[in-house]
Protein backbone atom coordinates (compact mmCIF):
# COMPACT_ATOMS: atom_id res chain seq x y z
CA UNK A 1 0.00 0.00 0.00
CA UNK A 2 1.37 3.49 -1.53
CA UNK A 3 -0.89 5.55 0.63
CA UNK A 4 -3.52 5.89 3.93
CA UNK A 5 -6.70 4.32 3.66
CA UNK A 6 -9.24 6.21 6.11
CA UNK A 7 -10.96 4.58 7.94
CA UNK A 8 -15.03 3.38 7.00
CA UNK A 9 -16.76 4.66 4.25
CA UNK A 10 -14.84 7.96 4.08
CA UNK A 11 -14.91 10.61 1.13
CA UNK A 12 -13.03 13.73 1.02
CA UNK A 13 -13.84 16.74 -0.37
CA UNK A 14 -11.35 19.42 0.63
CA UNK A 15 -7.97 19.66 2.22
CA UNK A 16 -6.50 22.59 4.17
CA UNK A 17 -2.55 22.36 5.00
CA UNK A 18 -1.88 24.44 7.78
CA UNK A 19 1.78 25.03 9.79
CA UNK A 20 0.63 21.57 11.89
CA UNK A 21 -0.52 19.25 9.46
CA UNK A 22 -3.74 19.22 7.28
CA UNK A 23 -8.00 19.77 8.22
CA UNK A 24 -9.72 17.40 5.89
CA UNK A 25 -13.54 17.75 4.83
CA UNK A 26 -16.10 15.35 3.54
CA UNK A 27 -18.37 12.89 4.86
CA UNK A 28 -18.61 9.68 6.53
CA UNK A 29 -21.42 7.08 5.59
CA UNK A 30 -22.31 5.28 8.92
CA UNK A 31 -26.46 4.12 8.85
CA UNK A 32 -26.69 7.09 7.35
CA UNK A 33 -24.23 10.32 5.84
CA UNK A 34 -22.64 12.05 8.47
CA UNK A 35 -20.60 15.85 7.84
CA UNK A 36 -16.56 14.81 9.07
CA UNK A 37 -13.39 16.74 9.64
CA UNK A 38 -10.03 15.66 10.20
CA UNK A 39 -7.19 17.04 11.48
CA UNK A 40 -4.07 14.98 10.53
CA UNK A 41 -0.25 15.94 11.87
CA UNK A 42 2.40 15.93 9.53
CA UNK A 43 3.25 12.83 9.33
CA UNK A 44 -0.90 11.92 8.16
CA UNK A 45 -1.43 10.16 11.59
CA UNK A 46 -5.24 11.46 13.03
CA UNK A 47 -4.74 13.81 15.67
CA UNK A 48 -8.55 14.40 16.25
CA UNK A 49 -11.78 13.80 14.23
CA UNK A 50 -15.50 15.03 14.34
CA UNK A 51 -18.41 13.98 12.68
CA UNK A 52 -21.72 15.71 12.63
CA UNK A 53 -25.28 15.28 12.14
CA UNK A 54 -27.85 13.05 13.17
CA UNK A 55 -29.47 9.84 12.76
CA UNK A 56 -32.32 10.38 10.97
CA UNK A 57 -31.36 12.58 8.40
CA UNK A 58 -28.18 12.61 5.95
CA UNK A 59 -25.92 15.78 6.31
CA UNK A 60 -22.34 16.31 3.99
CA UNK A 61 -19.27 18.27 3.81
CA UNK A 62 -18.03 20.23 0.89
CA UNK A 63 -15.65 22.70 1.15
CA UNK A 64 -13.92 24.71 3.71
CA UNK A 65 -11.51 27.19 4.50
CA UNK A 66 -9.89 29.03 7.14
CA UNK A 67 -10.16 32.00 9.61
CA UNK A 68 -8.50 33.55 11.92
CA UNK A 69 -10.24 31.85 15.12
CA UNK A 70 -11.14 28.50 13.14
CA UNK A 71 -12.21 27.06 10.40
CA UNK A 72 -15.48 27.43 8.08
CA UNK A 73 -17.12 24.66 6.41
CA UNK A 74 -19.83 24.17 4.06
CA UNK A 75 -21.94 21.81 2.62
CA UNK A 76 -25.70 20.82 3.46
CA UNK A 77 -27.81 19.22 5.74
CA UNK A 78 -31.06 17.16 6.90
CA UNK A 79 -31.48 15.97 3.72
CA UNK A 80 -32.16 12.58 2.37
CA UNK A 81 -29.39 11.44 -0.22
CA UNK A 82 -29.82 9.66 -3.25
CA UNK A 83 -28.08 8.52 -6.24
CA UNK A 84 -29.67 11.52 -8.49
CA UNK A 85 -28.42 13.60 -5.39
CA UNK A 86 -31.46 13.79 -2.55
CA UNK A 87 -34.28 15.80 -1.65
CA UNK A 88 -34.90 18.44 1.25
CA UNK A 89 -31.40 19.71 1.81
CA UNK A 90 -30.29 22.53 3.48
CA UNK A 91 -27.70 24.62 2.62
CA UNK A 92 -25.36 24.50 5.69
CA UNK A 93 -22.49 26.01 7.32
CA UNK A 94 -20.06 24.97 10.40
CA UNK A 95 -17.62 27.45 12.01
CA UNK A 96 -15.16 25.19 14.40
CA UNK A 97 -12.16 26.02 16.84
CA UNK A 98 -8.95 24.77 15.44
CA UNK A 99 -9.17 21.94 18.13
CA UNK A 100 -13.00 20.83 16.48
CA UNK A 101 -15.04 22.34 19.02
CA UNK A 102 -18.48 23.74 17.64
CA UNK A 103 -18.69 27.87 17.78
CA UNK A 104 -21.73 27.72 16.05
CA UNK A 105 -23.63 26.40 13.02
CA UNK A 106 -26.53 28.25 10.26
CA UNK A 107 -28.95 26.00 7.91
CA UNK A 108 -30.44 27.76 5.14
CA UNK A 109 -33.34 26.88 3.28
CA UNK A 110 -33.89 28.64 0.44
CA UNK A 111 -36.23 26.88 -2.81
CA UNK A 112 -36.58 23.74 -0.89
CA UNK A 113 -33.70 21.99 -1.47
CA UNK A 114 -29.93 23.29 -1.86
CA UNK A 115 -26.31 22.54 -0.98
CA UNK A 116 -23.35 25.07 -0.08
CA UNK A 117 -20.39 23.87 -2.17
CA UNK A 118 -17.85 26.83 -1.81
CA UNK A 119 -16.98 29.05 1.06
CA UNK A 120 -14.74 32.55 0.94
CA UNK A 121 -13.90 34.55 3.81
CA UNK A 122 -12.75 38.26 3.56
CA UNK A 123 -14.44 41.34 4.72
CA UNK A 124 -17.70 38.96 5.28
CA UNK A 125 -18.22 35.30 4.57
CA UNK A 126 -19.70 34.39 1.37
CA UNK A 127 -21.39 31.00 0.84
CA UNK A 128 -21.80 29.98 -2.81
CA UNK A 129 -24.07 27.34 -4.00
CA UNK A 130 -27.18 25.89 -5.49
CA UNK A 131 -30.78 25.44 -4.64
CA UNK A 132 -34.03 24.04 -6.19
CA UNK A 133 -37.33 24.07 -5.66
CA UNK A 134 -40.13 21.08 -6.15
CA UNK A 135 -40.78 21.91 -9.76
CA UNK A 136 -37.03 21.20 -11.00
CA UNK A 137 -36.12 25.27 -11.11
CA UNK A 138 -32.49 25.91 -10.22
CA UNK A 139 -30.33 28.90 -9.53
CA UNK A 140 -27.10 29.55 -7.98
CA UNK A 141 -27.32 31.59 -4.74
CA UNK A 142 -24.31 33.58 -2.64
CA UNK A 143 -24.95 34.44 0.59
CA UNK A 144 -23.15 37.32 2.58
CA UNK A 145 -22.78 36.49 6.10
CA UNK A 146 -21.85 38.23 8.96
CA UNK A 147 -19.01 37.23 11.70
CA UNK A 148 -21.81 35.46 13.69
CA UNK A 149 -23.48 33.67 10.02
CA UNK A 150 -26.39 36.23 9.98
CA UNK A 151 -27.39 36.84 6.33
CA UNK A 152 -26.33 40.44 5.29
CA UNK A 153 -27.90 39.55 1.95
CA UNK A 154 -28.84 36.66 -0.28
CA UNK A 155 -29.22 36.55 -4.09
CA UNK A 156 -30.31 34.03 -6.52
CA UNK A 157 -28.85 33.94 -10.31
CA UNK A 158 -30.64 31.98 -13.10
CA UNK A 159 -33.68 29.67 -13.69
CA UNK A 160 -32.54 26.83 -15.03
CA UNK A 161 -33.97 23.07 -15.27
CA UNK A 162 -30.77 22.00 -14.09
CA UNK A 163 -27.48 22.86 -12.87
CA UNK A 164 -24.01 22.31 -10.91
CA UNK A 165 -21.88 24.83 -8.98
CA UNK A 166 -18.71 25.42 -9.83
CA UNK A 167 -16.93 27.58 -7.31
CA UNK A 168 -16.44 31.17 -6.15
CA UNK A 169 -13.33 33.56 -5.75
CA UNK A 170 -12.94 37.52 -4.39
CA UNK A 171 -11.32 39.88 -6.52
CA UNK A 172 -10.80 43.42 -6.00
CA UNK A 173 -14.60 44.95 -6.55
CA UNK A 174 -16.76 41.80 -5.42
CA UNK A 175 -16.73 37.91 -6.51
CA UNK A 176 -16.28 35.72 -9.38
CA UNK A 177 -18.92 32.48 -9.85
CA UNK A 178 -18.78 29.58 -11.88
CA UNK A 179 -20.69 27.08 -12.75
CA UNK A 180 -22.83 24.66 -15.65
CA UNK A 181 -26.43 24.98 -16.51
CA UNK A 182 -28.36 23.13 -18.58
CA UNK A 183 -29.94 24.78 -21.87
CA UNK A 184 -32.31 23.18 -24.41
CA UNK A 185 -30.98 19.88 -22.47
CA UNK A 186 -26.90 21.25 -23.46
CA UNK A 187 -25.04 21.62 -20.33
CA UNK A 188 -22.92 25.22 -21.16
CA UNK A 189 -20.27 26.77 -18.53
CA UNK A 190 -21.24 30.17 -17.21
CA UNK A 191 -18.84 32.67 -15.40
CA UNK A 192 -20.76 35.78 -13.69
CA UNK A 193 -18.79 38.54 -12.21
CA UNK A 194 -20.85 40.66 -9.05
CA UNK A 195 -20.16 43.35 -7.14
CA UNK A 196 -19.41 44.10 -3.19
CA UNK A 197 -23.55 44.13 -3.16
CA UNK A 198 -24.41 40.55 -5.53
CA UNK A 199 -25.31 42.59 -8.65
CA UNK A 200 -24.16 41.24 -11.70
CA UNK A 201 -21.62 42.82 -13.77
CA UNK A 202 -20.80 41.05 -16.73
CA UNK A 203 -21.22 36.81 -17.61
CA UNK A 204 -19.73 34.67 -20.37
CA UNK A 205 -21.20 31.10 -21.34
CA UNK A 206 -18.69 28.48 -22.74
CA UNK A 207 -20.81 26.26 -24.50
CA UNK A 208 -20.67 22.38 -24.02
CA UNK A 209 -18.73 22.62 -21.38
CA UNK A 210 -18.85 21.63 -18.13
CA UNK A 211 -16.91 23.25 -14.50
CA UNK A 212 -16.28 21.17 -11.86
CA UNK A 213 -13.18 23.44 -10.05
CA UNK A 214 -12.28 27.04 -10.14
CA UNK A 215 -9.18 28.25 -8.22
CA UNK A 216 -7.80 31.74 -8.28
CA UNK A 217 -4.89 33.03 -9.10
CA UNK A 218 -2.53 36.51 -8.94
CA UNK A 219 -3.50 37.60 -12.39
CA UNK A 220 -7.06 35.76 -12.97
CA UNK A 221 -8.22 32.21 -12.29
CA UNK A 222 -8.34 28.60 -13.65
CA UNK A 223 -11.52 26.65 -14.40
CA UNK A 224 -11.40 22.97 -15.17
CA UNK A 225 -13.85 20.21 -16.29
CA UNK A 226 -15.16 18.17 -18.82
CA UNK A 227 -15.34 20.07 -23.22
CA UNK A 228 -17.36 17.25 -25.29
CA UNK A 229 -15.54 14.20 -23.13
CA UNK A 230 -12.30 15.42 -23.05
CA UNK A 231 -10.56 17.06 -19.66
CA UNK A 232 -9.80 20.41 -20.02
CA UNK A 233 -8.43 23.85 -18.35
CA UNK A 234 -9.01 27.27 -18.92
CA UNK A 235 -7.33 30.64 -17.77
CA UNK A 236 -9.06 33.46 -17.72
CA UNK A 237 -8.34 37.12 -16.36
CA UNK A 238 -10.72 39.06 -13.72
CA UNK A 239 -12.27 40.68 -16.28
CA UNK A 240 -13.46 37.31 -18.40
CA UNK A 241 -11.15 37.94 -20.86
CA UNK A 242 -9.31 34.54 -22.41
CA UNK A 243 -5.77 34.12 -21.52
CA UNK A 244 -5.88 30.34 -22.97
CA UNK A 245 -7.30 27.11 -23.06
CA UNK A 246 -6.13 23.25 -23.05
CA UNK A 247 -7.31 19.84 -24.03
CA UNK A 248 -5.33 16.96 -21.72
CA UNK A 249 -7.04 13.70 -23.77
CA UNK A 250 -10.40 11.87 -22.35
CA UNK A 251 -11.80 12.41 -18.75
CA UNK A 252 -12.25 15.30 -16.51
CA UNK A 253 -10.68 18.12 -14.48
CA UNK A 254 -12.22 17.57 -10.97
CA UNK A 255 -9.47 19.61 -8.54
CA UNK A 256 -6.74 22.50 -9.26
CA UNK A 257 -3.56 23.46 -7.00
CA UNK A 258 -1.33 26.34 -7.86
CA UNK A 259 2.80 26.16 -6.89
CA UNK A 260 4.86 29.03 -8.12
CA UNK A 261 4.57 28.34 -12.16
CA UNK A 262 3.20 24.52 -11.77
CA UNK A 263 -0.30 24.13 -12.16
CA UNK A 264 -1.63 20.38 -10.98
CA UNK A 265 -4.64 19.38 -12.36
CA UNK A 266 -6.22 15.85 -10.98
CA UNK A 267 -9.10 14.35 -12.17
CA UNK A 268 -9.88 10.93 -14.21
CA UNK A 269 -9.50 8.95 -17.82
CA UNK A 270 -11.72 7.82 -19.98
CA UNK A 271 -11.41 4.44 -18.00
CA UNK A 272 -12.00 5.98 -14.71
CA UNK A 273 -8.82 5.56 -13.44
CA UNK A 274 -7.05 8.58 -11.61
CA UNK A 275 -4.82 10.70 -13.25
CA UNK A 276 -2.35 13.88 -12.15
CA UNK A 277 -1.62 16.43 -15.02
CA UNK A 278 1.46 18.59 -14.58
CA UNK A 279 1.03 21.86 -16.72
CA UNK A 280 3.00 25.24 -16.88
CA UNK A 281 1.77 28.48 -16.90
CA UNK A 282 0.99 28.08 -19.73
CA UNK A 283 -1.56 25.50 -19.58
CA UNK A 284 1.42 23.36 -21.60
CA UNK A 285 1.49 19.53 -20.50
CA UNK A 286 4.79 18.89 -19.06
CA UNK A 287 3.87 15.35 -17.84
CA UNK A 288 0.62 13.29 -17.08
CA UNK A 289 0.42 10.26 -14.35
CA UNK A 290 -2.21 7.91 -14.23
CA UNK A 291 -2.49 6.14 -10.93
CA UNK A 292 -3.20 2.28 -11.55
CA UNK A 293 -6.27 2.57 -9.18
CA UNK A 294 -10.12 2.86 -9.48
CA UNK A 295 -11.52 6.70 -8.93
CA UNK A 296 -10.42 9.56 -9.33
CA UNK A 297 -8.65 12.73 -7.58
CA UNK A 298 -10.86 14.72 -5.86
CA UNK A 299 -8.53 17.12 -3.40
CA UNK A 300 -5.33 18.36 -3.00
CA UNK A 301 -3.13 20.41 -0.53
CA UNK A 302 0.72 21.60 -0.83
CA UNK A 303 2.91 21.54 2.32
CA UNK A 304 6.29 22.22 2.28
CA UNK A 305 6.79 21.34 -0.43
CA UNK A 306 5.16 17.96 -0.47
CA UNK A 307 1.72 17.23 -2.11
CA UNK A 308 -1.39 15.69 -0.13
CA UNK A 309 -4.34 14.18 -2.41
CA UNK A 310 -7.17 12.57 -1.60
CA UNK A 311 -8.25 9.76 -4.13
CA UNK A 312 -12.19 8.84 -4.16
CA UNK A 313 -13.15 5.35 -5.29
CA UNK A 314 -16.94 4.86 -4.96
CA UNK A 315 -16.70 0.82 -5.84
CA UNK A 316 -16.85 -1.61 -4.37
CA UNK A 317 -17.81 1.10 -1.37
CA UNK A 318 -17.20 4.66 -0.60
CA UNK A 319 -13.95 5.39 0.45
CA UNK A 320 -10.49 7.78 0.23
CA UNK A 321 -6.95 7.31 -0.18
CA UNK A 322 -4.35 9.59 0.83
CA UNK A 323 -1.26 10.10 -1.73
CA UNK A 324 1.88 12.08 -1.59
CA UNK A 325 3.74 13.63 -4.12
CA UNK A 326 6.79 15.90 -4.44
CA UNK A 327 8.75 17.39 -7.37
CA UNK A 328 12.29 15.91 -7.64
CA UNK A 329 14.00 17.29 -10.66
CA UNK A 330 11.20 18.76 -11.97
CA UNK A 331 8.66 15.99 -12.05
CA UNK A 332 6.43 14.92 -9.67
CA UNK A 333 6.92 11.63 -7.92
CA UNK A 334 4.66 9.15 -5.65
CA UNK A 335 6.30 9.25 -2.07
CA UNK A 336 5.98 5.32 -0.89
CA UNK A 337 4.93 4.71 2.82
């Protein structure tokens, strides 16, 4: 074995590297789906982990990130999950002590039934995600919180019969959202650019395509995801402009991380196997690994200088695999356990 198996049916969805080790988010399916964080030390053993929820109702991690007293995570809540994705969630949100301890914790409802997948924390928190009501209407929302997770305001974008969040970034004069709707049944990309106050500036649509991760970056941001089957990754400044576009062969982009001029794009193949794209600034392949595993790579985290992903497998159960790589020489290498 290359890497850590966690423990039960396990999958996560972010990782955080901080000066101690790493805070992982995702969920843990016990009799039902529980929200979990982990915080590992350096060396990936489990210094402490949390789980929350209940037992008669399914609630799940998706993203998180820090703050100065804790950590902030999102995802949803008292919902019943399914393989189409579940009815009656709530958008949720979970601000914890560095230690795990609960400070406190909002549920939104919204349409009916919606899911926080990105959080951002500057002046205010800002909760990105998307909701749905019993008729099959879908928007994106953002939410600006207060300190405390009071709603300053709330806004809805779109009315779609179906669609998937991408993520959310700050830039100087408000936010940056991405995501995929569905349009005379052909999912097309969107990219919407707000203001301090959620009204919308400008959008672009980048048809037949599909976002599954948007990271940002000094001079713009990166959006990757699936163009007609094949995995792909886009650069674009804050103003939507194109800086460039690349094609890495069949699968999909499914997480981003940013070191110095190396860009690391994980996702899957056309086989469903995991693979690890290496690209420059560029968006120029310098080398691609495929991991001779079922899954694919969901999250990753850069500590120095090593490289922490999680890999998802959902057969024959749910679970996650921790990797590490490093550059040596200018390529990235597996570090064996």
């Amino acid at each position: 074995m290359s890497g850590l198996i966690l423990d039960g049916e396990t999958t996560i969805t972010s990782i955080l590297a901080v000066s101690d080790g790493y805070f992982l988010t995702g969920s843990r399916k016990e009799n039902n789906y529980k929200l979990i964080v982990i915080k590992l030390r350096p060396s990936l053993e489990v210094e402490w982990e949390k789980t929350f929820g209940n037992e008669i109702s399914d609630f799940e991690g998706q993203s998180s990130t820090l703050s100065d007293d804790g950590l902030l995570i999102c995802g949803c809540s008292e919902g019943h999950a399914s393989d189409t994705g579940g009815k009656d969630w709530k958008a949720y949100l979970l601000k914890l002590s560095r230690s795990g301890e609960t400070i406190w914790e909002r549920a939104f409802r919204i349409r009916g039934n919606e899911c926080a997948y990105s959080v951002l924390l500057d002046e205010n928190i800002i909760l990105f995600g998307q909701t749905e009501d019993d008729a099959s209407h879908c928007s994106f929302f953002i939410s600006c919180l207060d300190s405390d997770g009071s709603t300053i305001w709330m806004k809805q974008y779109g009315d779609y019969p179906n669609i998937m969040a991408g993520g959310i970034i700050d830039c100087e004069s408000g936010y940056i959202f991405s995501g995929s709707v569905n349009i005379d049944n052909i999912r097309h990309a969107i990219v919407c650019k707000i203001d301090a106050d959620g009204i919308v500036e400008w959008e672009k649509t980048m048809p037949e395509n599909l976002i599954f991760k948007m990271l940002k970056l000094k001079d713009g941001f990166l959006l990757a995801g699936k163009k007609i089957g094949n995995m792909f990754l886009t650069k674009m400044d804050n103003s939507g402009n194109l800086a460039w576009k690349s094609i890495y062969g069949k699968g999909r982009g499914l997480s981003l991380l940013a070191i110095e001029d190396n860009i690391l794009l994980g996702g899957h193949d056309k086989e469903e196997k995991p693979i690890l794209c290496h690209i420059d600034k560029q968006g120029i392949l310098i080398e691609k690994i495929t991991l001779e595993r079922n899954g694919w790579i969901e999250a990753m985290a850069e500590s120095k200088g090593k490289i922490l992903l999680a890999r998802l497998e959902s057969e024959p159960k749910e679970r996650t695999e921790l990797m590490i790589f490093e550059f040596r020489h200018s390529r990235l290498q597996e570090i064996i356990n």
